[in-house]
Protein backbone atom coordinates (compact mmCIF):
# COMPACT_ATOMS: atom_id res chain seq x y z
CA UNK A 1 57.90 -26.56 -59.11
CA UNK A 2 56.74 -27.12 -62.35
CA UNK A 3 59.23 -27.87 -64.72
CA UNK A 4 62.39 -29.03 -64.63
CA UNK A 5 65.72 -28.48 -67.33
CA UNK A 6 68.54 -31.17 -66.23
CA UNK A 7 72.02 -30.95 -67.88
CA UNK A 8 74.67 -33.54 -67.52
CA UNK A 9 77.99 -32.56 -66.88
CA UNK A 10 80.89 -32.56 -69.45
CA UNK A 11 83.24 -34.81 -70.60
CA UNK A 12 86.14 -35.04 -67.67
CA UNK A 13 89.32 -36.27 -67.21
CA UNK A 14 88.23 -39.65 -65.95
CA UNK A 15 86.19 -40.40 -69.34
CA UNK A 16 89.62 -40.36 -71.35
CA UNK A 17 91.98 -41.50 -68.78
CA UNK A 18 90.23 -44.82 -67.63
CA UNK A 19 89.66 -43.29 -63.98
CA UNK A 20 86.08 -44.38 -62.36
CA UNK A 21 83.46 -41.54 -61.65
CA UNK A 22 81.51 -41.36 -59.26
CA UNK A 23 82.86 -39.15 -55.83
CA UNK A 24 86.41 -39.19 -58.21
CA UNK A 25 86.93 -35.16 -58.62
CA UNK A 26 88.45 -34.82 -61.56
CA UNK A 27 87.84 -31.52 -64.23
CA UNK A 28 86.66 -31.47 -67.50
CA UNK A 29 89.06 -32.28 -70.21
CA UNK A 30 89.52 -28.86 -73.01
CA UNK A 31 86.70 -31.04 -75.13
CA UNK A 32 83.98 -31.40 -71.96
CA UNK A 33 84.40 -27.31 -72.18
CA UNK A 34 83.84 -26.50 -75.15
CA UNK A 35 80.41 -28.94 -74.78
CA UNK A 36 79.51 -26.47 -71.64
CA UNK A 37 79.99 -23.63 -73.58
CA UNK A 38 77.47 -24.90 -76.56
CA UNK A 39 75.11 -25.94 -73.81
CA UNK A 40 75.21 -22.65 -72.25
CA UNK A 41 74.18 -20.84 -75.41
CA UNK A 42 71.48 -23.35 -75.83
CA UNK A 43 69.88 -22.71 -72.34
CA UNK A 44 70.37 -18.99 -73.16
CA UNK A 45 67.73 -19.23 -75.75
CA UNK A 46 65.39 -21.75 -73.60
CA UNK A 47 65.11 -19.63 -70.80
CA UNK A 48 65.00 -16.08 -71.93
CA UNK A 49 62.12 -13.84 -69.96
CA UNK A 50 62.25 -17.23 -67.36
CA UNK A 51 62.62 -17.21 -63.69
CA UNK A 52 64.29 -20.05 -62.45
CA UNK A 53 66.51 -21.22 -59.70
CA UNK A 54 70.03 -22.43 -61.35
CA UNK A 55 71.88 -25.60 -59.33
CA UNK A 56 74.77 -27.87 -59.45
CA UNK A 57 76.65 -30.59 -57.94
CA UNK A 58 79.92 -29.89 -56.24
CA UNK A 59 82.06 -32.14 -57.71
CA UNK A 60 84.19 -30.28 -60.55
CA UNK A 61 83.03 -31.59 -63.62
CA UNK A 62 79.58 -30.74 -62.72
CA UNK A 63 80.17 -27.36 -61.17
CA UNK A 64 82.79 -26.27 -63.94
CA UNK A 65 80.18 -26.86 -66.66
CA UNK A 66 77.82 -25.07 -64.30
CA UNK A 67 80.00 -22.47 -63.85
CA UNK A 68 80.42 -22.52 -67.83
CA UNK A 69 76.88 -22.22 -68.51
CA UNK A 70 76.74 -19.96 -65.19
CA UNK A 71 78.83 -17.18 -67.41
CA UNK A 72 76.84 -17.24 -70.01
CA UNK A 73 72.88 -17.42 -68.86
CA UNK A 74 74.18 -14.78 -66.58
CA UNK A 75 73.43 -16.76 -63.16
CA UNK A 76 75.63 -18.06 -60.30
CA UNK A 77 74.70 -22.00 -59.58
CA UNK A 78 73.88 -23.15 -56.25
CA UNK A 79 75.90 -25.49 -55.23
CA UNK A 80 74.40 -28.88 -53.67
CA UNK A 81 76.29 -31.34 -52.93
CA UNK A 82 73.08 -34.18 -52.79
CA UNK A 83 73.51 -34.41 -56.68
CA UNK A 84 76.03 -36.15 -56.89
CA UNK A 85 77.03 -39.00 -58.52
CA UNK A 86 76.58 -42.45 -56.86
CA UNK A 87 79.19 -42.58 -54.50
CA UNK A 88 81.80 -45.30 -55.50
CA UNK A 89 84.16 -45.20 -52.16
CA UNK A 90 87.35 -46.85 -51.95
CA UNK A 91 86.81 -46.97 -56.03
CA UNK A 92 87.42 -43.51 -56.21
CA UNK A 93 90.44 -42.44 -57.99
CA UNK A 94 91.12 -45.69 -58.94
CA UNK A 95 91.09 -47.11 -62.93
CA UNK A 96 88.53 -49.00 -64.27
CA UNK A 97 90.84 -52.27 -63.67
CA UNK A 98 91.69 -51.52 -60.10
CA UNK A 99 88.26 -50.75 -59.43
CA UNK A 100 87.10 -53.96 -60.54
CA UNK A 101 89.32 -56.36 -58.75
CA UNK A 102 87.67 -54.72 -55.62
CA UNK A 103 84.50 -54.74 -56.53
CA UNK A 104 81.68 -56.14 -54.09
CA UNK A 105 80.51 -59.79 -55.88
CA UNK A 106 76.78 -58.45 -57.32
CA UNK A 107 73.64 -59.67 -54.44
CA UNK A 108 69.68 -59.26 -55.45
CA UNK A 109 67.68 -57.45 -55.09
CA UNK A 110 70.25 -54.72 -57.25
CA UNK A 111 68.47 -51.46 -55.55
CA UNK A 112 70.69 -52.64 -52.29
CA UNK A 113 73.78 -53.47 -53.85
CA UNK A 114 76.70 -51.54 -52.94
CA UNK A 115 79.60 -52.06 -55.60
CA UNK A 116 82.29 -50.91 -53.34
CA UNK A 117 83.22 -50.75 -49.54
CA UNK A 118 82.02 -47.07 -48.47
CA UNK A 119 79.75 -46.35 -51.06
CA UNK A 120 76.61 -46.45 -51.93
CA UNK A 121 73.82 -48.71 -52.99
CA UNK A 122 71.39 -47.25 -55.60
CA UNK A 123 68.49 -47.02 -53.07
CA UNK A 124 70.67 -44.88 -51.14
CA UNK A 125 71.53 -42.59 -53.67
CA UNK A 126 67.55 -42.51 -54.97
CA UNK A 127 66.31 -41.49 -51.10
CA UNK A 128 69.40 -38.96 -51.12
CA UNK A 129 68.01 -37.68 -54.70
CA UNK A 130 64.63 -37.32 -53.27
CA UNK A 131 65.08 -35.80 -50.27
CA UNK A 132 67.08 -32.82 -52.54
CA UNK A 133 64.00 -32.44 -55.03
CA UNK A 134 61.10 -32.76 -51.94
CA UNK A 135 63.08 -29.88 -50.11
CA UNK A 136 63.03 -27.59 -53.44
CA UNK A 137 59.58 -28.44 -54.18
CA UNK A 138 58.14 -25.51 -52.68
CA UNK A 139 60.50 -22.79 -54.12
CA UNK A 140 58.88 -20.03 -55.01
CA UNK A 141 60.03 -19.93 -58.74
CA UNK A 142 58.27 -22.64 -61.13
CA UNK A 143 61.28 -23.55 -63.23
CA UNK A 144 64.54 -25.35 -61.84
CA UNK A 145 68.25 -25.83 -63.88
CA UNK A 146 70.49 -28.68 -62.57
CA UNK A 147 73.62 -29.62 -63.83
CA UNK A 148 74.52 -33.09 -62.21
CA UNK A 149 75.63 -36.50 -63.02
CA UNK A 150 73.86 -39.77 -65.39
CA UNK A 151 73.07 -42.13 -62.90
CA UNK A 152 72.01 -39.26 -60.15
CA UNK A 153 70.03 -37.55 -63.33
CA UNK A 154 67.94 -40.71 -64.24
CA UNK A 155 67.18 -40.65 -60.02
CA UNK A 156 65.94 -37.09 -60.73
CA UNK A 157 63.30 -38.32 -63.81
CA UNK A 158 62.30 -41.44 -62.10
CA UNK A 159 61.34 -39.23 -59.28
CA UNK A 160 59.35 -36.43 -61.17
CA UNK A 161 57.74 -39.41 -63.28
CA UNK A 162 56.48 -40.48 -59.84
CA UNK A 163 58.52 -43.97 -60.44
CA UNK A 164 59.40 -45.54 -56.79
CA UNK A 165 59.01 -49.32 -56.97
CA UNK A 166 62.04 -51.31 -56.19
CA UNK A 167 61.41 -53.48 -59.61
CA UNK A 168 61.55 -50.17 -61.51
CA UNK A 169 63.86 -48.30 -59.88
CA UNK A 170 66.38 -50.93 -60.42
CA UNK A 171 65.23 -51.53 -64.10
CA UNK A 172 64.31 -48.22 -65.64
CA UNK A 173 67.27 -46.74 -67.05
CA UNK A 174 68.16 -43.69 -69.66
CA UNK A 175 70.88 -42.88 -72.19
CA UNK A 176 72.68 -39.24 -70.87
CA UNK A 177 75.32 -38.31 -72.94
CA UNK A 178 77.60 -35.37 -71.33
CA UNK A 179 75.63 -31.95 -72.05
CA UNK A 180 72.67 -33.23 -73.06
CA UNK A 181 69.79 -31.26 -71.48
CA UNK A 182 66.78 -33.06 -70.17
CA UNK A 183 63.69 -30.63 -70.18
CA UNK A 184 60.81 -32.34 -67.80
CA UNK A 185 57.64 -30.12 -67.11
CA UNK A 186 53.56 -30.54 -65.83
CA UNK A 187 51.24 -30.20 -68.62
CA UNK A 188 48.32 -28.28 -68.70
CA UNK A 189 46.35 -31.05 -66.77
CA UNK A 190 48.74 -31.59 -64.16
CA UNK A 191 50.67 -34.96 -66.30
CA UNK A 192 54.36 -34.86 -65.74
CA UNK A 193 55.85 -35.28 -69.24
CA UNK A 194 59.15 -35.59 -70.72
CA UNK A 195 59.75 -32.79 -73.50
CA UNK A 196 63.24 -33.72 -74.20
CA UNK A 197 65.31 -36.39 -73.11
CA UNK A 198 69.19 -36.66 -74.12
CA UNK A 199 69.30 -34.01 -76.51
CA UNK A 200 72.04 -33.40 -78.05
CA UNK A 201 71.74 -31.64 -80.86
CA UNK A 202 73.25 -28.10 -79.80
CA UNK A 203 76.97 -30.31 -79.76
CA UNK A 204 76.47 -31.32 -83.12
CA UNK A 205 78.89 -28.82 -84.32
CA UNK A 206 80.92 -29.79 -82.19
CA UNK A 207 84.23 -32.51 -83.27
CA UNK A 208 82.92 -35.92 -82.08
CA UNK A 209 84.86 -36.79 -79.71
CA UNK A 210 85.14 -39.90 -76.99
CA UNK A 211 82.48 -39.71 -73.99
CA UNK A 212 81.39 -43.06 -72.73
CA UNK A 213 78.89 -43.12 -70.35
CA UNK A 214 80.10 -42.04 -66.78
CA UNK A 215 80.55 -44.71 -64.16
């Protein structure tokens, strides 16, 4: 696998009704569909005469923009469910306010913090990450398209930038708006480089609307 095109999901539900993300399975609002429709058309032009494996987490927002995009690249996704989100267990469902009251007091070193009883630490959801893109590694096509989540999608570029210190991990962080596309891919001399990174600009037609980043 050579290259890589990433696409966060949508704007959802939980964006504009103060619900947390994370495992919470809500869809995308009416606004978060018209952004996967403006993405699709985008990665209609990107990949024509490409062949490419097309996948997507389970969790609705992700795999109804998928699904979106799916309709018009003219390609079913796969559906896995390691790119998820960071889980954020009893949290999910819950709004922003309830979900803070039960929140786990913060412990160093970060990587190993776990915000909330059954979930997940963000080592946990890195080795979860990277056990998804070692097993695709070897697929026979050189291009891959994943719809997923922010804080699983800056797992997926720390991990194709070869980044896997704990000081990093915990500290290296990206801006992911919903739809923007993230286009990673090997240079001639074998560098893994980042061609685009939160872009944005197919939405800008688009009525601005609110999209904080997900949680």
């Amino acid at each position: 696998m050579k290259e890589l095109i990433i696409i966060r999901h949508g704007q959802s539900e939980h964006h504009v009704k103060g619900i947390t993300g994370g495992w919470s399975d809500l869809p995308l609002t009416k606004f978060g569909r018209q952004q996967a429709v403006a993405t699709g058309y985008r990665l209609k032009e990107m990949l024509v005469g490409r062949e490419y494996r097309f996948y997507s987490s389970d969790l609705k927002r992700a795999l109804e923009t998928a699904q979106i995009i799916g309709n018009i690249i003219g390609k079913e996704p796969q559906v896995e469910w390691e790119l998820r989100e960071l889980n954020n267990g009893i949290a999910k469902n819950l709004t922003l306010e309830e979900a803070h009251a039960i929140e786990n007091p913060f412990s160093e070193p970060a990587i190993d913090w776990i915000p909330y009883a059954e979930g997940e630490s963000w080592r946990m959801m890195h080795h979860r990450i990277c056990r998804f893109m070692n097993r695709i590694q070897d697929e026979q096509e050189d291009l891959a398209v994943m719809v997923s989540h922010s804080n699983s999608m800056i797992c997926i570029i720390n991990h194709w930038l070869g980044i896997h210190e704990d000081h990093h991990l915990a500290n290296i962080m990206y801006e992911l708006e919903p739809c923007c596309i993230v286009h990673l891919r090997q240079d001639k001399h074998g560098c893994r480089t980042i061609v685009r990174l939160n872009d944005t600009s197919h939405l800008e037609t688009l009525p601005q609307k609110f999209h904080p980043r997900d949680r």
